[in-house]
Structures are given as C-alpha cells and as structure tokens.
Protein backbone atom coordinates (compact mmCIF):
# COMPACT_ATOMS: atom_id res chain seq x y z
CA UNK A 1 31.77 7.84 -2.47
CA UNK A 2 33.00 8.34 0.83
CA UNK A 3 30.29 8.39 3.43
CA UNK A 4 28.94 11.83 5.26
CA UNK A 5 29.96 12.08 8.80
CA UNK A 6 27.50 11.55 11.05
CA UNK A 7 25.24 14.64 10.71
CA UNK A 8 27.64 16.27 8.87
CA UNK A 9 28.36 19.85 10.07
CA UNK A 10 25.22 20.29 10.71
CA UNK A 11 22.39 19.82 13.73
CA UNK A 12 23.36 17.55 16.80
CA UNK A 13 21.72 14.20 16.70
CA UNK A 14 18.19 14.30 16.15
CA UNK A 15 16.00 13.55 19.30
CA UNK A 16 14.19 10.22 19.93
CA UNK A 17 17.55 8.81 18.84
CA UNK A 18 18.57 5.94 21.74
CA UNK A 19 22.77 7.34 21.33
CA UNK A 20 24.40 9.47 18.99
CA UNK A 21 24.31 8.30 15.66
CA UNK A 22 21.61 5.58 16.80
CA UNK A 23 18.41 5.36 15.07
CA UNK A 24 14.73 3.35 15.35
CA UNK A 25 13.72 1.84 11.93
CA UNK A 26 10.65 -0.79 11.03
CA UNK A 27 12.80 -3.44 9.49
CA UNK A 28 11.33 -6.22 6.96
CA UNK A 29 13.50 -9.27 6.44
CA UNK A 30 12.88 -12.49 4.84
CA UNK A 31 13.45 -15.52 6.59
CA UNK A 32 13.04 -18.30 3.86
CA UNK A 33 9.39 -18.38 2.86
CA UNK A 34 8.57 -15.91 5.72
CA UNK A 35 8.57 -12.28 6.76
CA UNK A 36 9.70 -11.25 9.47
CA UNK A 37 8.95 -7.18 10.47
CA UNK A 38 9.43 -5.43 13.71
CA UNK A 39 11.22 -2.04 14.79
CA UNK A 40 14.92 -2.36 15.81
CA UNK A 41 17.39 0.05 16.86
CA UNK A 42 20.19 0.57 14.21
CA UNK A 43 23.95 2.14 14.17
CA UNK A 44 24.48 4.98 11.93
CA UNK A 45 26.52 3.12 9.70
CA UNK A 46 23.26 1.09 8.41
CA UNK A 47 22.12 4.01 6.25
CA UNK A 48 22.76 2.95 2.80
CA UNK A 49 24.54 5.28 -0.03
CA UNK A 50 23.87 8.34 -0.27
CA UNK A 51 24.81 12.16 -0.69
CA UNK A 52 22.03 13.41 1.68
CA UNK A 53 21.10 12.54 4.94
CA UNK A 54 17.26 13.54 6.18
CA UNK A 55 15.62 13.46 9.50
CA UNK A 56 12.59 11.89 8.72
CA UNK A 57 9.46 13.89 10.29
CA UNK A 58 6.56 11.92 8.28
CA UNK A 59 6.31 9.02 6.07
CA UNK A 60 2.69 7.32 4.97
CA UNK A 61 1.48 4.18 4.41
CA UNK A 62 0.84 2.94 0.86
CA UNK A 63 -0.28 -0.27 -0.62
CA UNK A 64 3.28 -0.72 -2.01
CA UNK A 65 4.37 -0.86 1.30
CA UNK A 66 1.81 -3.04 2.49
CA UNK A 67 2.82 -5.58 0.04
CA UNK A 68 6.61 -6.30 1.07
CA UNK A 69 5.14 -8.20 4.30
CA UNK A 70 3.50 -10.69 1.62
CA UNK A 71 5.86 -14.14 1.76
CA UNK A 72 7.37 -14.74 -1.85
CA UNK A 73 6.56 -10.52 -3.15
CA UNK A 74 8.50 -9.35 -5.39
CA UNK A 75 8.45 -5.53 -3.97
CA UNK A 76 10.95 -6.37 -1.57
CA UNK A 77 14.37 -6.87 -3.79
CA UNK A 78 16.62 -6.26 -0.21
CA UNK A 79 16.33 -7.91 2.87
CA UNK A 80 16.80 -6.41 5.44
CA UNK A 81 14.66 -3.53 4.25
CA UNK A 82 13.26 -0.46 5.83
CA UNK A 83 10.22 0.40 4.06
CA UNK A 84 8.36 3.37 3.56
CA UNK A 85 7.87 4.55 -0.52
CA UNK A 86 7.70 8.56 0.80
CA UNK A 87 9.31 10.54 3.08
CA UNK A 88 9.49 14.25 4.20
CA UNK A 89 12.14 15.76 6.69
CA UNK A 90 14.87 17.99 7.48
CA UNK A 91 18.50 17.65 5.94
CA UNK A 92 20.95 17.13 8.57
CA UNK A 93 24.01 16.67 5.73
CA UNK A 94 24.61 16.76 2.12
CA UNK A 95 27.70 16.74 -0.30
CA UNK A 96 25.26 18.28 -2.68
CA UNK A 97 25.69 22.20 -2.37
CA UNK A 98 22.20 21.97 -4.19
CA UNK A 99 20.84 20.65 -1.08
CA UNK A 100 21.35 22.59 1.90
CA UNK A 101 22.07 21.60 5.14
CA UNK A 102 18.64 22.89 7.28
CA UNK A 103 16.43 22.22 4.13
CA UNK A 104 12.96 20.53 4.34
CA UNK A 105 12.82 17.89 1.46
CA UNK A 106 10.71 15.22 0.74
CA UNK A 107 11.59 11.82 -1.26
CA UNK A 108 9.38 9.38 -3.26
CA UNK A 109 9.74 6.92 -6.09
CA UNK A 110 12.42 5.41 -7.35
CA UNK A 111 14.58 2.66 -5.39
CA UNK A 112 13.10 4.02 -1.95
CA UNK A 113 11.17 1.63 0.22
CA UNK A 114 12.00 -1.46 -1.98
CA UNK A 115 15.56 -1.21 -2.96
CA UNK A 116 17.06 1.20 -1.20
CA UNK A 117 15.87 1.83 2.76
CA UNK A 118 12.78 4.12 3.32
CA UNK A 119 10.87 6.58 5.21
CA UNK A 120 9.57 4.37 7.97
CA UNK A 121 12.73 5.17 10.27
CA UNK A 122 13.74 8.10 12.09
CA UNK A 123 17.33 8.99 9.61
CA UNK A 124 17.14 8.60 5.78
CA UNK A 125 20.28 8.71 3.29
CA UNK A 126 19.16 8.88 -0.88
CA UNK A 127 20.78 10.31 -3.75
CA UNK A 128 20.71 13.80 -3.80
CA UNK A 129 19.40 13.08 -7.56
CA UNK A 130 16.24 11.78 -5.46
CA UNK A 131 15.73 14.70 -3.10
CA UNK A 132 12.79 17.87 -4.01
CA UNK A 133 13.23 21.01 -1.67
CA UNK A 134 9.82 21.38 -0.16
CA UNK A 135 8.05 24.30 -2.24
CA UNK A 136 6.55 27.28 -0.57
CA UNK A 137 3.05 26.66 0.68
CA UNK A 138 3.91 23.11 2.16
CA UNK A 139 4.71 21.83 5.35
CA UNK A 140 6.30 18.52 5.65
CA UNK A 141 3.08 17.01 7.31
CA UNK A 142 1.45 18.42 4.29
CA UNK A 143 4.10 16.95 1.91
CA UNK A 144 3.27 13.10 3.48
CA UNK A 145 -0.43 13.88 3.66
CA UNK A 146 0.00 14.30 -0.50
CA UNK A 147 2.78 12.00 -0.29
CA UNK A 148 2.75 9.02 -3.48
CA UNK A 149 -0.90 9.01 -3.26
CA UNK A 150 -1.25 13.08 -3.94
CA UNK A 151 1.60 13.14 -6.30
CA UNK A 152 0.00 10.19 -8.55
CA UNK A 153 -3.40 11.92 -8.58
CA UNK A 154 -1.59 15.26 -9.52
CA UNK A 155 0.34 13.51 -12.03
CA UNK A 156 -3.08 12.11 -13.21
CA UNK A 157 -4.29 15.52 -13.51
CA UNK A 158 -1.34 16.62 -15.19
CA UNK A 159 -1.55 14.00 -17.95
CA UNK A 160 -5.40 14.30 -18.49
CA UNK A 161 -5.20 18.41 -19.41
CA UNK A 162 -2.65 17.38 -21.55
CA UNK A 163 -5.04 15.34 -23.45
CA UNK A 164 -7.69 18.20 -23.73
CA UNK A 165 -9.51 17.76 -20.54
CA UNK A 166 -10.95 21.40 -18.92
CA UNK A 167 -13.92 22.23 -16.26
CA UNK A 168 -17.36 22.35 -17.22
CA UNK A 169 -16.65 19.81 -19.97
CA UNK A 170 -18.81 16.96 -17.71
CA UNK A 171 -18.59 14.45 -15.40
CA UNK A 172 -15.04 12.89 -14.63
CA UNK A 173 -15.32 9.41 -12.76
CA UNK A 174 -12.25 8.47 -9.87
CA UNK A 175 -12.56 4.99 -9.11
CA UNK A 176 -11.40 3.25 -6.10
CA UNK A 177 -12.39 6.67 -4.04
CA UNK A 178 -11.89 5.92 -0.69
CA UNK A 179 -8.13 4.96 -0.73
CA UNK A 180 -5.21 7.18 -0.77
CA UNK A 181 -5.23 8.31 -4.85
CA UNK A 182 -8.77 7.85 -5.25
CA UNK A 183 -9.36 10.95 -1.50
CA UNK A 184 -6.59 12.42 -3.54
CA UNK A 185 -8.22 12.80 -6.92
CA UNK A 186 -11.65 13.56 -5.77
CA UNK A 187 -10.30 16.42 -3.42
CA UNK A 188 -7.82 17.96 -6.45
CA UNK A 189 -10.38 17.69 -8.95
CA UNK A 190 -12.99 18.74 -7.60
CA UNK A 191 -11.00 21.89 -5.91
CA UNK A 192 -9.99 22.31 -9.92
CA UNK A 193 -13.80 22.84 -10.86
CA UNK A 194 -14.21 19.51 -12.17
CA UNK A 195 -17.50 17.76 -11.85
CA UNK A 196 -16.44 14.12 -9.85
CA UNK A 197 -18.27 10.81 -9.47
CA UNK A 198 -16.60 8.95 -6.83
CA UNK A 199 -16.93 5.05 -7.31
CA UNK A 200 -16.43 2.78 -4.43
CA UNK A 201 -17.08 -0.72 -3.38
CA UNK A 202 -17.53 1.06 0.19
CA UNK A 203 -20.78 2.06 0.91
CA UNK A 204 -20.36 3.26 3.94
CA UNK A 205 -17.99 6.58 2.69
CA UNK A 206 -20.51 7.98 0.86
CA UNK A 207 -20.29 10.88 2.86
CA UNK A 208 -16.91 10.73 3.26
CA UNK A 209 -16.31 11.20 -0.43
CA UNK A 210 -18.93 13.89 -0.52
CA UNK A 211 -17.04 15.88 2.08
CA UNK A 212 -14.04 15.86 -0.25
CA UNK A 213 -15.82 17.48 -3.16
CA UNK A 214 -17.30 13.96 -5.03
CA UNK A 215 -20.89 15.71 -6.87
CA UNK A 216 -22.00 11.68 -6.86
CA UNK A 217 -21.07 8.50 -5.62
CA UNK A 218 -21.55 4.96 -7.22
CA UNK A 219 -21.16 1.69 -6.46
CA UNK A 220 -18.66 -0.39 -8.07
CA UNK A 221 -21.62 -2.56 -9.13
CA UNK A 222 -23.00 -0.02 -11.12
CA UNK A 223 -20.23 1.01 -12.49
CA UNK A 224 -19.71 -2.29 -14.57
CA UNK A 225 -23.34 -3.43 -14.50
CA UNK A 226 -24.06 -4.99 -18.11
CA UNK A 227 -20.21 -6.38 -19.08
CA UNK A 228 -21.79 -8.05 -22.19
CA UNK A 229 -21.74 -4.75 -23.77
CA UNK A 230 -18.81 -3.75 -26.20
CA UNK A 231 -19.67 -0.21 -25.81
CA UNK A 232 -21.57 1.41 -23.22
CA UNK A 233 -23.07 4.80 -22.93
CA UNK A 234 -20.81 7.65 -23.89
CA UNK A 235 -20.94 8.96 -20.37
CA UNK A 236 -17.27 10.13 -18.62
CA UNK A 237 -14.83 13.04 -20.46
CA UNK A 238 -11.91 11.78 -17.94
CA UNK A 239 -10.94 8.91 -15.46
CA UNK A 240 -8.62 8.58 -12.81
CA UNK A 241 -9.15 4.48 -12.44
CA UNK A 242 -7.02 3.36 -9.15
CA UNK A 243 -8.14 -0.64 -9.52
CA UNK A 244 -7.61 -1.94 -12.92
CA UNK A 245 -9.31 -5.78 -13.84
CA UNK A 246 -13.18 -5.46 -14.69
CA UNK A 247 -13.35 -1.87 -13.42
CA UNK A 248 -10.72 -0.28 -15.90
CA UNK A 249 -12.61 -2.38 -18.83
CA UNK A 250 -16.04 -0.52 -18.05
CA UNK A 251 -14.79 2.64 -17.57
CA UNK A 252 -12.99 2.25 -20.88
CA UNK A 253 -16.09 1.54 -22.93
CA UNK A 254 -18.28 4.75 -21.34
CA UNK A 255 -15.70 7.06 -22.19
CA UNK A 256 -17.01 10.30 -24.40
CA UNK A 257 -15.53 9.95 -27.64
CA UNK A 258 -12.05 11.97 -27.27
CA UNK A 259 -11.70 11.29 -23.64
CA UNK A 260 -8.85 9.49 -21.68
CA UNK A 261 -8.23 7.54 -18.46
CA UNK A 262 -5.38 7.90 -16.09
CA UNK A 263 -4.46 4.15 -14.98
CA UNK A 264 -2.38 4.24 -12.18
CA UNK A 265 -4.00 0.93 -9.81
CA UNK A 266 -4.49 -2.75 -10.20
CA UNK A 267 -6.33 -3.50 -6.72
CA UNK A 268 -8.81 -4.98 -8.78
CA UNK A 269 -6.12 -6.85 -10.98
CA UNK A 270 -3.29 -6.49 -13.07
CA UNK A 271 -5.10 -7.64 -16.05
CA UNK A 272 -8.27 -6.38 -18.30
CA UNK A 273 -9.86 -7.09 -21.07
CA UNK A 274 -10.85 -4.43 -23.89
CA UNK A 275 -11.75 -4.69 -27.61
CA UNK A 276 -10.20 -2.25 -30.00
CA UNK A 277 -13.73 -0.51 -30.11
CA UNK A 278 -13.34 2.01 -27.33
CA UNK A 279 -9.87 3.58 -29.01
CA UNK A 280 -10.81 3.48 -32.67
CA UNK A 281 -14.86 4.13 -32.67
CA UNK A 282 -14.00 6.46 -29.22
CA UNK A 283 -10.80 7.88 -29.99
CA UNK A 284 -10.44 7.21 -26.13
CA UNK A 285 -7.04 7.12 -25.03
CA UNK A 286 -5.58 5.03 -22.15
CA UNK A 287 -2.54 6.85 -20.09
CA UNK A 288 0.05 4.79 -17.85
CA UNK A 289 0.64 6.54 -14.78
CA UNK A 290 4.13 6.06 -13.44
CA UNK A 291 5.11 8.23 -10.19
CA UNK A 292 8.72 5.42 -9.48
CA UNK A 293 10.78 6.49 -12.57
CA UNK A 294 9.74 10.15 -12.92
CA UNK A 295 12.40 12.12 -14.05
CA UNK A 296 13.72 14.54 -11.18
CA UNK A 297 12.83 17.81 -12.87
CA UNK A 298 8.94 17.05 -13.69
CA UNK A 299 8.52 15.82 -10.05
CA UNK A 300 9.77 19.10 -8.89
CA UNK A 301 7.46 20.74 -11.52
CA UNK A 302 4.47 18.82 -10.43
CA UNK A 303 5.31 19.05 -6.67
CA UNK A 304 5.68 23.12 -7.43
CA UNK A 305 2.16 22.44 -8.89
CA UNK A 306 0.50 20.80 -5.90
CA UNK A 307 2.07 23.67 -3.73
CA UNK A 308 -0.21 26.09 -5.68
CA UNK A 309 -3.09 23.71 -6.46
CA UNK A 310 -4.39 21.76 -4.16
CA UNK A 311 -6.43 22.70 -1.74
CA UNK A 312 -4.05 22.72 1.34
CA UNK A 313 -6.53 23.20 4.19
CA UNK A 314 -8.80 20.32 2.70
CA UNK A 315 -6.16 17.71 3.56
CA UNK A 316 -6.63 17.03 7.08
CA UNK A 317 -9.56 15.20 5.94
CA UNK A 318 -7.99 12.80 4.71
CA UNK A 319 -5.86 11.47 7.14
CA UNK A 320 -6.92 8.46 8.48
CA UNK A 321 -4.70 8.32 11.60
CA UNK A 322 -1.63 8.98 12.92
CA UNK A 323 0.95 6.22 13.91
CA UNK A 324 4.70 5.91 15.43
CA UNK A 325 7.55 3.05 14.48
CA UNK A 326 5.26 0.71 16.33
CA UNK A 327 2.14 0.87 14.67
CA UNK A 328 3.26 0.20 11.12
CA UNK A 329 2.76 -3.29 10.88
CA UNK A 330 -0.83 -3.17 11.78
CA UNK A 331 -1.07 -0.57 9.89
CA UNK A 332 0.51 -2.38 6.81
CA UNK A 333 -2.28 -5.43 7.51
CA UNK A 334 -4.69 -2.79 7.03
CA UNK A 335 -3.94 -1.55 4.08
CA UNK A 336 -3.47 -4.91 2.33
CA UNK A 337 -7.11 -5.74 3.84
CA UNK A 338 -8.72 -2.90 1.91
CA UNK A 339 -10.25 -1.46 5.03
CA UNK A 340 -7.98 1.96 5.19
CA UNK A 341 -9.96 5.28 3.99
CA UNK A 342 -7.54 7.94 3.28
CA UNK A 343 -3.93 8.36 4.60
CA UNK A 344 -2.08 6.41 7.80
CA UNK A 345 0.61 8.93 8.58
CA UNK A 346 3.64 7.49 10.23
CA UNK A 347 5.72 9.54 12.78
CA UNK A 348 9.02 8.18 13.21
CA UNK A 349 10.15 10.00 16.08
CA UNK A 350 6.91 9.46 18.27
C-alpha cells in the first residue's frame, strides 16, 4: 500500500513538531542483553504501515508497557519500538473513507505498542481495521483515562452479566484495586449498583478505593488467609481478579455457587493452582479476559458502552499524574515497581 502523504489533505503539521513532517517519540531498542530507551526526534517516514495517520493527544502507562524495558522480555517483538498499548487523537489522514479526516479516534490492542509503534509519540499510523471513532460523551483525555485499563474492566463487566451477574445479588470482590483495572472496576461497578470489596496489598489506599465507590476494603492477606482449605466460604457472586498466582486460587474457592471470575492479571503470577472442586461442587466459572485480539466491532460496542456507563466525571480521580515524552521512562520504572495508584497519563506534545 502506498504510503499517505504527509498529513494527507488534511491539517498542517501538528505543533510541538521540531520541522514539518518531524516528530518526538520514546524509543525502546535492544542493544544485546540491554535496553536502551530515551526520546528521539524522528522523520515522517518512520511511521510504520498504515491507512490512518493520528495526532496523538494522550496515551497512558500500562504494565505492558512497563515490561518492554525488562532485558530478555518477550513484549517487545521490534526493536526499535515506540511503545505505548493505547492511544487517543485526532486523524490528520486516512485512505479509509470510514475514517474521516478531523475525527477523534482512539487505538488499543492488537500489534500496538509491541509490534507495531505506539501511542507514546506525538504522530501514530495503524490499520484503519484498528481505529474506534470516539463515541459521544468522551473526550480524548477521557478515552486514555479509560484507556486498556477501563476497557478491560468494562469488558470484565460485560462478560460477568453475561454469566447472570445483576445488582443487589451481593458482594463482588476486585482484586489488585489500586492499579489501573482494579480503580477501573471498583469505579464502574460500583457506579453500576454493585456492592464492591476492594482487595489490596496497599494499605495505605484505603481511602483511595473508598472514594471510588469500594463498600470495603481487604487486605490481600485476608483474602487468602487459610490456603489449606479446598473450599472456603461461599462468600463473592462475581470477581474481577487483576493478579492471578495464590490470589486467583482463593478467590476461586469463595465463589457463591453459580458465580464467575473475570481473570484478566498475573501480577501475582502466571500460574495457580485449583482443584476441580470449585467448578463442579460450585458451578463457578472462570472467564479469560482478552482486550489484544478483540474483534473490531465488540470493541466499538463496548467502547459505545463505556460512553454511556461509566461514570465520566468520577475519572479524574484516578489519574495519578500527568507526564510529557520525557517522563515515560520513570514512569515505566514505576509501574513495574508496583508503586503507581491509578493512571500515568502521557502527553506527547507537552
């Protein structure tokens, strides 16, 4: 496919640009069993394929993204790379007449930020196949607030009512609360009318998480206090679990018989153990939460969904702060530490 022109037919060069058709980007690239990361300034010609070219406005930070500085990861499968899983901007060209030129859009998933360059520069080229037209109700600031992290809670959500869950029904437990799907969860379902526990390793957010809607918080500890037990109490009718290892085993085993829990995280490992006790004397039901291969037209759906669901003015909240081309790699250190609550928004052109 023959390349767009730069900018198509549409707005001059965006500002913050060093020359026309110039653009900043936070490059990662491997350097034998190192990482090198820093911002550079790179030609127009760098974008990578693509029908649609965006002027980024907002990307976020996300523990994917955090994990391409790690020597030897396997997130990374370019080099260089521009990372950055999410995006939202302004299209400045398209050979999609789907996509207009003018349009706010916003990007996640897929081959973005690991194969394919990402938000965390200030142009972006995708697919057009990639691209959802911001719905009515969002702003693109709102869009990267949500971002991955909103968009796999949602999608949580989503999956759960399919399996039966409604309000009033009892508690529903989000663990790993304080980071980015965790503040997500625990502000959408509690804004839905469900009744949330927030579990955290954090003390310290208690009320942080209480703010956002959480009816209780508990401490990881409690939450798997007495692993000897096949079954525990028949206590949660949903789970969003956002760490995996030991935690996803005990909320498994004090799931109400009929309930489900939305895996989406493996902070806490990429393994568990379970006996077959929990699906068979339970009927509980454990859901995969995938937000990279989501077919195009249920991501629109479900972004159309967060438009009208969650609660828009409650998001501020949950940024954690706000940072330009030159504060993503501390910001990416953070993240892998554990120590961000919330969202790190990332402003390209500040």
């Amino acid at each position: 496919m023959t390349p767009s022109p730069p900018f198509g037919t549409g707005p001059a060069p965006a500002d913050g640009c060093q020359e026309p058709g110039a653009y900043s980007a936070f490059v990662v690239t491997r350097n034998g069993d190192a990482v090198d990361a820093g911002v550079s300034t790179r030609a127009f010609g760098d974008l990578p394929g693509g029908d649609v070219v965006i002027r980024v406005d907002w990307s976020s930070v996300n523990h994917k993204d955090g994990m391409v500085l790690r020597p030897g990861n396997r997130v990374a499968r370019i080099s260089p790379l521009v990372p950055g899983v999410d995006l939202a901007g302004t299209v400045l060209s398209s050979q999609d007449p789907s996509i207009e030129i003018g349009m706010q859009v916003l990007v996640h998933g897929y081959d973005l930020g690991v194969a394919h360059d990402g938000g965390f520069a200030e142009l972006a080229r995708v697919p057009a196949e990639w691209v959802v037209p911001l719905p009515t109700g969002l702003s693109t600031r709102h869009a990267a607030i949500v971002g991955t992290a909103g968009f796999t809670a949602a999608l949580s959500l989503h999956r759960l009512e399919q399996n039966g869950l409604a309000p009033g029904e009892g508690p529903v437990v989000v663990t790993g609360a304080s980071g980015g799907v965790g503040s997500m969860a625990v502000l959408l379902f509690a804004a839905r009318g469900y009744e949330v526990v927030a579990s955290t390793g954090k003390t310290a957010e208690h009320a942080y998480l209480v703010g956002l809607g959480a009816s209780e918080v508990v401490s990881r500890e409690a939450l798997v206090a007495a692993p000897e037990r096949t079954l525990a109490p028949e206590r949660w009718v949903g789970a969003v679990d956002c760490v995996g290892g030991p935690t996803l085993t005990a909320v498994l085993r004090s799931l109400r018989y009929g309930a489900a829990v939305a895996a989406s995280g493996l902070t806490g490992g990429n393994s568990f153990e379970s006996s077959v006790f929990p699906f068979i004397v339970r009927d509980a039901s454990l859901i995969g939460i995938d937000t990279v291969r989501t077919p195009i037209a249920q991501r629109r759906r479900v972004w159309a969904e967060i438009a009208t669901r969650f609660p828009i003015p409650g998001l501020e909240a949950i940024v954690a702060s706000e940072v330009g081309l030159e504060g993503v790699a501390p910001a990416l250190d953070a993240i892998q530490a554990g120590t961000v609550r919330g969202r790190i928004l990332v402003a390209p052109h500040r």
